[in-house]
Structure formats: C-alpha cells, structure tokens
Protein backbone atom coordinates (compact mmCIF):
# COMPACT_ATOMS: atom_id res chain seq x y z
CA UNK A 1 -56.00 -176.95 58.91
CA UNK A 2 -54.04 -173.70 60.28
CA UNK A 3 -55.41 -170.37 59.51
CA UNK A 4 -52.68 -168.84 57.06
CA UNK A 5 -52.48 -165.36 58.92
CA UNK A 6 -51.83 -166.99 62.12
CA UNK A 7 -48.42 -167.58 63.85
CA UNK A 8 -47.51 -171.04 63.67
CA UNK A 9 -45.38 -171.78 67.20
CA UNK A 10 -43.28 -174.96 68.04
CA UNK A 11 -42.44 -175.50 71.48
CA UNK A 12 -39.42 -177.14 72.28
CA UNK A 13 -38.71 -178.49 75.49
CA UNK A 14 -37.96 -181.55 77.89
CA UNK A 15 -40.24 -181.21 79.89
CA UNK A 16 -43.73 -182.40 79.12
CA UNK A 17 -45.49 -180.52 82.03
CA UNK A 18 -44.11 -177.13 80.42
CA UNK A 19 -45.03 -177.87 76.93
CA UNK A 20 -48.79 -178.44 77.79
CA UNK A 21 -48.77 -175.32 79.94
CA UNK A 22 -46.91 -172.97 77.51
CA UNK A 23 -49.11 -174.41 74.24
CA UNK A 24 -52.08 -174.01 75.64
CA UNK A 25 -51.37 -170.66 77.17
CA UNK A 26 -49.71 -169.00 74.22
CA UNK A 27 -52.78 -170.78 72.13
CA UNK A 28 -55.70 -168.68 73.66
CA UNK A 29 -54.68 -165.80 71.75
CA UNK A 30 -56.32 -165.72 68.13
CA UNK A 31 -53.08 -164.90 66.54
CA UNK A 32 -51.10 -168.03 67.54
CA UNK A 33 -51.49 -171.27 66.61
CA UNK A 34 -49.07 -173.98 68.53
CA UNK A 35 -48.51 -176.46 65.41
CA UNK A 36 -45.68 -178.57 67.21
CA UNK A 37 -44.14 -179.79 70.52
CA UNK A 38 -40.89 -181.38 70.85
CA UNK A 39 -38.94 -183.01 73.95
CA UNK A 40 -35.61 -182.48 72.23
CA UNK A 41 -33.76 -181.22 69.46
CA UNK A 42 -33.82 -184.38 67.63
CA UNK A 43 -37.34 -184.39 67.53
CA UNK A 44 -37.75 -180.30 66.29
CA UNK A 45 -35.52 -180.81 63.50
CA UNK A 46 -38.23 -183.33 62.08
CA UNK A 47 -41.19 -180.85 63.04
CA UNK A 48 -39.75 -177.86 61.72
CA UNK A 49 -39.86 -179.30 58.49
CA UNK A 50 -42.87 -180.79 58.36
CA UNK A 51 -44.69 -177.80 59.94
CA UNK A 52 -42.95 -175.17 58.79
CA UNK A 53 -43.50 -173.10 62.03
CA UNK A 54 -43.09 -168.78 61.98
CA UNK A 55 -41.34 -169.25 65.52
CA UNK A 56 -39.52 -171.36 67.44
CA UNK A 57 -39.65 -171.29 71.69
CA UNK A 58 -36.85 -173.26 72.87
CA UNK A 59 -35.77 -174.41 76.48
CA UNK A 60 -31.61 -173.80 76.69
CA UNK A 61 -30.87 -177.23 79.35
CA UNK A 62 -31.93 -180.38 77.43
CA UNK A 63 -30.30 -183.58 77.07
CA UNK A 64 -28.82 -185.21 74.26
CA UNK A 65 -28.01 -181.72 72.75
CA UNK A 66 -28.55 -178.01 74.46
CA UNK A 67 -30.50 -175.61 73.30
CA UNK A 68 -27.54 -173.67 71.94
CA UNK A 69 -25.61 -176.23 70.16
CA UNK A 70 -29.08 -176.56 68.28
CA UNK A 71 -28.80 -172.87 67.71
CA UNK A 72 -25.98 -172.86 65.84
CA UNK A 73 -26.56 -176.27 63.99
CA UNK A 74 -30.09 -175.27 62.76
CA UNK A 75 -29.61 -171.16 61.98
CA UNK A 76 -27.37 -171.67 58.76
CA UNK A 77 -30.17 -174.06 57.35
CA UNK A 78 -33.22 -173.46 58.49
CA UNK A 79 -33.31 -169.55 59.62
CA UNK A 80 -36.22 -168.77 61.73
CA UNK A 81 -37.36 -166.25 64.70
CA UNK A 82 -36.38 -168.10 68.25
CA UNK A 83 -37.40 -167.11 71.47
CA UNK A 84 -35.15 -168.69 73.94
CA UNK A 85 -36.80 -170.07 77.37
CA UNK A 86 -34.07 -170.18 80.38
CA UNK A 87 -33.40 -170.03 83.87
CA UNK A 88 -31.43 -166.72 84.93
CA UNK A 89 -27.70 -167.69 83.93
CA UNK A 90 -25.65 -166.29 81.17
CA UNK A 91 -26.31 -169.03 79.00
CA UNK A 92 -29.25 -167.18 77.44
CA UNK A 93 -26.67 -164.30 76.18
CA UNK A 94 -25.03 -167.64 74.32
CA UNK A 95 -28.20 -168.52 72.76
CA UNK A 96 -28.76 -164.91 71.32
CA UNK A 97 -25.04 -164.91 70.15
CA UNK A 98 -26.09 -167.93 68.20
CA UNK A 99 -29.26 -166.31 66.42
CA UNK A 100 -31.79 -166.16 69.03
CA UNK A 101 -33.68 -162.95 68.77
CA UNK A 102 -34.73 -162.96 72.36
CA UNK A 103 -35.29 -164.83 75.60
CA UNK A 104 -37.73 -164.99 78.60
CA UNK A 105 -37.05 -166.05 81.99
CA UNK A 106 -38.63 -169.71 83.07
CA UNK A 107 -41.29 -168.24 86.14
CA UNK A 108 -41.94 -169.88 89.36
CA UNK A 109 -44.58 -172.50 88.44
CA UNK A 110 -45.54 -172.54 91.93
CA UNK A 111 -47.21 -169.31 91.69
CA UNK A 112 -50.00 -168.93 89.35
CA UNK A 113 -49.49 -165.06 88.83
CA UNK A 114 -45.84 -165.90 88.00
CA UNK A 115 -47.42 -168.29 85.42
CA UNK A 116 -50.09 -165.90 83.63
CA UNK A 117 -47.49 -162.88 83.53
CA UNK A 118 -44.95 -165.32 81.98
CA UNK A 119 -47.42 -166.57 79.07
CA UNK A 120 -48.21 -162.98 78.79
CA UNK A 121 -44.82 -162.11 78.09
CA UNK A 122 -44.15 -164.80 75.26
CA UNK A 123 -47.32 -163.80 73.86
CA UNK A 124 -46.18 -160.22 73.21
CA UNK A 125 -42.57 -161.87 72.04
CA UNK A 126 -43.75 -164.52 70.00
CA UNK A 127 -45.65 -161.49 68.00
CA UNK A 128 -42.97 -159.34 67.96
CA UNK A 129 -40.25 -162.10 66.79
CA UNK A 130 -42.85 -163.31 64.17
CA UNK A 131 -41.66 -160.02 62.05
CA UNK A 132 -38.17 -160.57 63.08
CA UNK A 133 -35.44 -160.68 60.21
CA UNK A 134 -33.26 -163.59 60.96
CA UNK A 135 -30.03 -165.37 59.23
CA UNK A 136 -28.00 -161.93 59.01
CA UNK A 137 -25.58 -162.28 61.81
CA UNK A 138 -23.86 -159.25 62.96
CA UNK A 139 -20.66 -158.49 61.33
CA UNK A 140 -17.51 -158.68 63.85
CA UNK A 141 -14.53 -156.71 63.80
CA UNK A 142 -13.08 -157.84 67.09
CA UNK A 143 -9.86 -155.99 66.89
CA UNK A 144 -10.80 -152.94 65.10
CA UNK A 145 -10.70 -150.53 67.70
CA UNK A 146 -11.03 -146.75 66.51
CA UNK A 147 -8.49 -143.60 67.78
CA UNK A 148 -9.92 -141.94 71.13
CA UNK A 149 -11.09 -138.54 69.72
CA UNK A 150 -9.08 -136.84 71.66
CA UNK A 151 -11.30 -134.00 72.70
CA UNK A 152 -12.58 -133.22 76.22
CA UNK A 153 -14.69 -135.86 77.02
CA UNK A 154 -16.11 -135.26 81.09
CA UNK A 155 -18.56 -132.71 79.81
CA UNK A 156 -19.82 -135.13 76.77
CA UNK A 157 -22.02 -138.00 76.57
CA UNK A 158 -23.29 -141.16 74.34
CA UNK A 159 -27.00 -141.89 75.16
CA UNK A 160 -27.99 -145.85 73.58
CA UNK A 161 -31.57 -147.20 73.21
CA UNK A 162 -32.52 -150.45 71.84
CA UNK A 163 -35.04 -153.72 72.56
CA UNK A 164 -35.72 -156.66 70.51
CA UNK A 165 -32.00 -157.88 68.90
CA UNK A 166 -30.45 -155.05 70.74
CA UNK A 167 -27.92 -157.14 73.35
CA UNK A 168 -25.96 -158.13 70.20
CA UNK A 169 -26.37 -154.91 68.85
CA UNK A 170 -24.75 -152.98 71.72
CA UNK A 171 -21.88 -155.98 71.98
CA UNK A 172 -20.76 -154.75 67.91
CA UNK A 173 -20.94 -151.40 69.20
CA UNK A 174 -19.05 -150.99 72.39
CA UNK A 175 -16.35 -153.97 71.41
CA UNK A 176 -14.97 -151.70 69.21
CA UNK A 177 -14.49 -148.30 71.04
CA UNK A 178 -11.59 -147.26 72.44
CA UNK A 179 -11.64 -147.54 76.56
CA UNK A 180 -11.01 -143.03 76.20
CA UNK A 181 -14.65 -142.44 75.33
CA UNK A 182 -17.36 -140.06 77.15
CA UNK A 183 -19.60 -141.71 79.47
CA UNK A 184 -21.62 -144.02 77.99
CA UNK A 185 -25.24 -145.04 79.46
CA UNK A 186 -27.82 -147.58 78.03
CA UNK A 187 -31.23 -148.47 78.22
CA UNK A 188 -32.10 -152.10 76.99
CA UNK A 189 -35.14 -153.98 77.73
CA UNK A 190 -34.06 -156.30 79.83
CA UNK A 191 -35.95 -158.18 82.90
CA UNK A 192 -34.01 -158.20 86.36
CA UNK A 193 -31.13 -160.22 87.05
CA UNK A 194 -30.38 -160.45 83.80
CA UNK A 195 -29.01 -156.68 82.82
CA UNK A 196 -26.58 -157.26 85.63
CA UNK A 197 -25.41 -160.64 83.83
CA UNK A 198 -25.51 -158.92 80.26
CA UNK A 199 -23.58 -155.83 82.04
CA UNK A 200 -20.77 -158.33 83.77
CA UNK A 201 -20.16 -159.96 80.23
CA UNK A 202 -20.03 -157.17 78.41
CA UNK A 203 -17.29 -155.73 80.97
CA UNK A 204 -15.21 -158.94 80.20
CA UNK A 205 -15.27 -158.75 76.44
CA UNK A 206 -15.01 -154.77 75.86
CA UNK A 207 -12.18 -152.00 76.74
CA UNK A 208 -14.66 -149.64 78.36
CA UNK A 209 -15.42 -150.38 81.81
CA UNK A 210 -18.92 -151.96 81.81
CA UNK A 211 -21.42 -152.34 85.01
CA UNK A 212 -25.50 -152.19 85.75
CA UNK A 213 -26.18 -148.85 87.21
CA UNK A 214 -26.89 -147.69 90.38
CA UNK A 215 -28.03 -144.19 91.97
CA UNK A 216 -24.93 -141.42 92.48
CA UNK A 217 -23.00 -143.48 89.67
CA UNK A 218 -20.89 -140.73 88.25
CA UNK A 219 -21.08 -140.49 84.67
CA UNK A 220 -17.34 -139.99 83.90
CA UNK A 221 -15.19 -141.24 80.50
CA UNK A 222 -14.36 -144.66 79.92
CA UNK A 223 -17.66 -145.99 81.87
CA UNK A 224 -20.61 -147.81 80.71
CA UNK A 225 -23.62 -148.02 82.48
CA UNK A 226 -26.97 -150.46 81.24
CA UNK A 227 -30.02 -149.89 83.55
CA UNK A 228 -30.83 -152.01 85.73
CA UNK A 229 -34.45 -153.93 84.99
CA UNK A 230 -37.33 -152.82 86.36
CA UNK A 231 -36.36 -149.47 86.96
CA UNK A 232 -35.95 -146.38 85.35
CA UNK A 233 -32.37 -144.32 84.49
CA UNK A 234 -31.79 -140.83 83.91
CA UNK A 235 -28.91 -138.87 84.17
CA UNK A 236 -29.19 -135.85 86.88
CA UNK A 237 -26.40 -132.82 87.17
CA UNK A 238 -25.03 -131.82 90.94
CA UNK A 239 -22.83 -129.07 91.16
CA UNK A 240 -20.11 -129.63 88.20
CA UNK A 241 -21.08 -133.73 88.35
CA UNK A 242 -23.44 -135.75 86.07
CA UNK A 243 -24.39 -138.31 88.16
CA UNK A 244 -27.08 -141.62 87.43
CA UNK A 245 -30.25 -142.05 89.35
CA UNK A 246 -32.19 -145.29 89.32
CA UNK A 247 -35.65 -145.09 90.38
CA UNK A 248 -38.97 -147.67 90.29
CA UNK A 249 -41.77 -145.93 88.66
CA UNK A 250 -44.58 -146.84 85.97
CA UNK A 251 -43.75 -147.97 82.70
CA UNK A 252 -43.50 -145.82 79.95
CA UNK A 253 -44.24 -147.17 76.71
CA UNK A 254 -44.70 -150.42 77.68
CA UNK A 255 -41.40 -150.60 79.45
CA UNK A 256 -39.59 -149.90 82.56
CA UNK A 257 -36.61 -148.90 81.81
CA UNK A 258 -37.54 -146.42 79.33
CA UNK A 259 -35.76 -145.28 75.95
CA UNK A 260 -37.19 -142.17 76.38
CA UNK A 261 -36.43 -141.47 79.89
CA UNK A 262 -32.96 -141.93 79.94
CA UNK A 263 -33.03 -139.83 76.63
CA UNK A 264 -34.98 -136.83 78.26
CA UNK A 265 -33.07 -136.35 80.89
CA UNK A 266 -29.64 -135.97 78.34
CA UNK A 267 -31.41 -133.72 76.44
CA UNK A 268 -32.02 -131.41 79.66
CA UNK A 269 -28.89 -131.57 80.77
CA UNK A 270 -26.41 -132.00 77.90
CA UNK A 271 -27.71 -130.36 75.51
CA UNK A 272 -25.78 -130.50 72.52
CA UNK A 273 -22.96 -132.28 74.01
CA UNK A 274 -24.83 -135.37 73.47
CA UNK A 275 -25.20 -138.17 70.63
CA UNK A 276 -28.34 -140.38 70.91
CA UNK A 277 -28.11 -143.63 69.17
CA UNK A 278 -31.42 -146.06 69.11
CA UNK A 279 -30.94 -149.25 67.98
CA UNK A 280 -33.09 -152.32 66.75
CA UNK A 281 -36.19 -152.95 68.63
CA UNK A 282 -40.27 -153.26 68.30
CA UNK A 283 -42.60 -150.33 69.54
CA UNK A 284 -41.66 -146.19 69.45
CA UNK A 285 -39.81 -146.39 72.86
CA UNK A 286 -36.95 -143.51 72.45
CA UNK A 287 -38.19 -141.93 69.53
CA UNK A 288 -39.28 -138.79 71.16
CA UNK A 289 -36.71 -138.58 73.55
CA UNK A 290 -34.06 -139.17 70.78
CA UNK A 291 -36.43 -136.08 69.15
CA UNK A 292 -35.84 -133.74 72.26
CA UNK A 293 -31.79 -134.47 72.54
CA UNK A 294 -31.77 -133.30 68.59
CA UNK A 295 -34.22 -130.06 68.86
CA UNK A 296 -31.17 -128.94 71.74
CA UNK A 297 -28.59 -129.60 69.55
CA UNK A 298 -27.41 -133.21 70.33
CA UNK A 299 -26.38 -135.34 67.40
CA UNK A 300 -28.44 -138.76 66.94
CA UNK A 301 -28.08 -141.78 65.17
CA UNK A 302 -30.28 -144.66 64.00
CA UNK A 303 -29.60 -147.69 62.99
CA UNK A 304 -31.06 -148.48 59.23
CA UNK A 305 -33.70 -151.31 58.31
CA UNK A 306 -31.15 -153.49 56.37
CA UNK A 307 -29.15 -154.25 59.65
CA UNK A 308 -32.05 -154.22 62.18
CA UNK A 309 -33.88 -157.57 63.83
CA UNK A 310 -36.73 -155.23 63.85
CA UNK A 311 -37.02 -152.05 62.30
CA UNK A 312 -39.41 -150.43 64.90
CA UNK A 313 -37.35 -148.13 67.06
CA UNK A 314 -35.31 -146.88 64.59
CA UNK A 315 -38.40 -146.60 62.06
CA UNK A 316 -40.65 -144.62 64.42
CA UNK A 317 -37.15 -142.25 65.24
CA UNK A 318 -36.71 -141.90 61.46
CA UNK A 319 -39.93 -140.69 61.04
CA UNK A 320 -40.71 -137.83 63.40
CA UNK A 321 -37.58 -136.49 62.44
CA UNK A 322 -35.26 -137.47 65.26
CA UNK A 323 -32.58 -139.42 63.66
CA UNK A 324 -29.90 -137.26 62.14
CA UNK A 325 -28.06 -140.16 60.26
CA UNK A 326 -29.45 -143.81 59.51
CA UNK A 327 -25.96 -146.40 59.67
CA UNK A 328 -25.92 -150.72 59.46
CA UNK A 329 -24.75 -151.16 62.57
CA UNK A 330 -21.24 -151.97 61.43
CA UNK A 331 -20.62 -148.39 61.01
CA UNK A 332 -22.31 -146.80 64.35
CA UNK A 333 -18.78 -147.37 66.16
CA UNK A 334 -17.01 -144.93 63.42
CA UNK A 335 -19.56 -143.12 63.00
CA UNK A 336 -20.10 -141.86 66.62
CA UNK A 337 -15.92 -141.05 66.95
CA UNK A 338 -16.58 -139.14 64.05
CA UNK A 339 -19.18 -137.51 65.63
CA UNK A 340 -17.42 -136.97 68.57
C-alpha cells in the first residue's frame, strides 16, 4: 500500500543493473516511493496505468522504441512529469522538445562518488518535477520574427534567468528575435558539456549568433552567450567594452551558474540600460538580482504562472517586487522589443 503523500516513481530503462541501482537509491528518501520498473516502453505503457505514477525517469537509447519516440506517443494521452536519463549527446534537448521537463546525465558507474552525487541529483529533480505542470507545450511562431528596434544597441543589454523547463523556454524566446538585438547573455542550469550542446543548437535554429561563453567574450549586438556549467558568468566593463568573465566559485543558491550573479553584475554596470527577464524554474535563484537591476533603473520581466513548468523563479521575483511586468511566454519576445 503506497503512502498517498509520497511520490510515486517509475523507472524506465533497459538495463536491469541501472534500474535496481536507481530504485533503490532514489527509494531511501521518505518522499519517494519507486512503484514500477520497466525494460522498455512497451512494458511502461502497461505500468503507467496500472500504477498511476507522479513521475516518470526514462533512459533515451532503448530498443524496440527510444525514449523519445515514447515521448511524443505517450504526452498527448497520458501527461505526466519526465525526467529524462542520457548520456551527453543532444538527444536529451529532443526529449525535452517532446515534453520532458528535465534530464540528468548517466554517471560513471565505476566510481561510487559519481554514483551517490547522481542519485542525489534525481532526488532533488524527481521532487522538483513532481510539481511540474505538464501537457501545455510551448506555443511556436517559427517565422514571426519582430522589427530590430532600431535604437543604439552596444551600450544596452538583455540579462535571461531560468531552470527547470527553461531550455524550451529560451528556444520560444530567442527564435523569434531579430539577429539586430543588444547583447544577449543567459544563465540556465545546466551541467557541463551539455550548455555547450544546448548553446551549438540553439545557434543552428535562431538568427542571433549563439555560443557557451568564455572569459574576454565581448558582449556586443547580435550575440548570445549561455554560461558555461559549473561556473559562474558576470558581465565586467574595460575601458568603453563590456566584456564576459567565467569563473569557478561556490554555488550560490544551490547552483553554479547563478541567476543572481550574472544579474548583479548588469545591474552594476548597466544600470538602466538593462532588461532582466527570469523565466520558469524551482527555487529563488535570480530573484534578488533581477531586484537590484530594477532598483537602478533596468526594466524586468517575468514570466506568469499560466505558462511556467514551475512557477518558482518567477513567483519568488514577483513577490519581492522585482518583476516589472508578468507575460506567458509567447509574448516575452514582443514584449522585450517593446521594451527596448
């Protein structure tokens, strides 16, 4: 008999070795409760409804039928919270496109470190996707690119945060700006590896020029840079430049990179030629940074609870008084030209 405040998991994948390790991991915790296994697709479609599980972690490589295909075959019916399981490829930015609300990366099982910090990490995501909203997939307006605002843009800046739901999030943004925008820079939480995989597709699919940052990046118009994971990004100003610096460092707020630091640092040094935007995502990462950027004049944006996987970021923004406007994210793209 399952307790009913608990989180009911299935765990779906191939290999029989990582089921037992990843449901009895994830089970130690007295919030989760591992109700199924499966070895393929086939086999979860049964146990999802019989069990009726809160969340679903699912490997992306399996036979018969991938973990995507299952994606997009099972969202439309059966809408529930996934947490995709893959090796470092771009196939896991598929697997979100098709309703996953977010991925970890497979560890070394060689190492038992690697093991305990991975099973640590789809603890904290299996809680966070368990309030997830699901079956709402972002609205696409491929071709609907807005007018540059034709205003100086090398002294201006956009300033993004998001987490949980945020890689699609950022995708509607950008894929419809015009490539004559300020500088744009990001902060998503994102392991390594992967924010230069997310940054590389997103510079194949948008007009602006897309790449993972690196130190003495000049912030200039047209670019886009995400920071890279596991470290830090704030914006610095030498001579008449605005320049990125990258930099290890403890976490702040649970995460490294930081919301807030990246958001700081425009605040300092942009003032109010700035718009902050924070995005979907669990915890208050960015919310006091996105705070700072609107006490010196900056104009901020978050997005609203209707269009957000998680209402956390956005919420905790909202509340201290940070957020100037609250838009569905199908708006944030005309909204910020306005702004500009």
């Amino acid at each position: 008999m399952y307790k009913k405040n608990n989180i009911k998991v299935i765990v779906v994948d191939d290999s029989l070795v990582f089921r037992e390790i990843v449901g009895k991991g994830i089970a130690k915790h007295p919030r989760i409760e591992v109700v199924a296994t499966a070895g393929d697709p086939y086999q979860a479609s049964e146990k999802i409804m019989q069990m009726e599980p809160d969340v679903m972690l699912l490997d992306v490589e399996m036979p018969r039928m991938n973990g995507i295909e299952f994606l997009r075959r099972l969202m439309p019916q059966y809408p529930i919270p996934v947490i995709v399981v893959s090796a470092v490829n771009g196939m896991v930015f598929d697997a979100l496109n098709a309703g996953a609300v977010d991925f970890v990366a497979k560890p070394d099982f060689k190492f038992l470190k690697s093991v305990e910090e991975f099973i640590d990490d789809i603890i904290e995501k299996v809680i966070i996707a368990s309030a997830a909203k699901v079956g709402q997939p972002v609205k696409r307006t491929y071709n609907k690119l807005y007018k540059s605002p034709g205003t100086s843009l090398n002294s201006s800046i956009i300033a993004i945060g998001a987490s949980t739901g945020g890689t699609e999030a950022i995708y509607s943004i950008l894929s419809e700006l015009p490539k004559d925008m300020p500088g744009i820079l990001i902060v998503q939480h994102m392991p390594p590896v992967f924010t230069r995989l997310y940054a590389e597709r997103l510079n194949n699919s948008c007009k602006l020029e897309v790449k993972e940052a690196r130190s003495l990046d000049k912030v200039l118009p047209g670019k886009v840079f995400i920071a890279p994971g596991d470290s830090h990004m704030r914006v610095k100003k030498i001579a008449n430049e605005y320049i990125v610096e990258c930099y290890p460092g403890e976490k702040v707020n649970g995460h490294r990179p930081s919301v807030d630091i990246l958001f700081e640092s425009v605040a300092e040094h942009y003032g109010k030629n700035a718009i902050g935007v924070i995005l979907t995502g669990m915890g208050y990462d960015g919310a006091k940074g996105l705070l700072s950027m609107k006490n010196k004049g900056a104009r901020t944006i978050g997005q609203d609870k209707q269009s957000s996987i998680v209402y956390g970021m956005p919420k905790v923004a909202f509340d201290i008084g940070a957020v100037e406007q609250q838009v569905p994210l199908n708006g944030i793209s005309e909204k910020i030209c306005r702004m500009i």
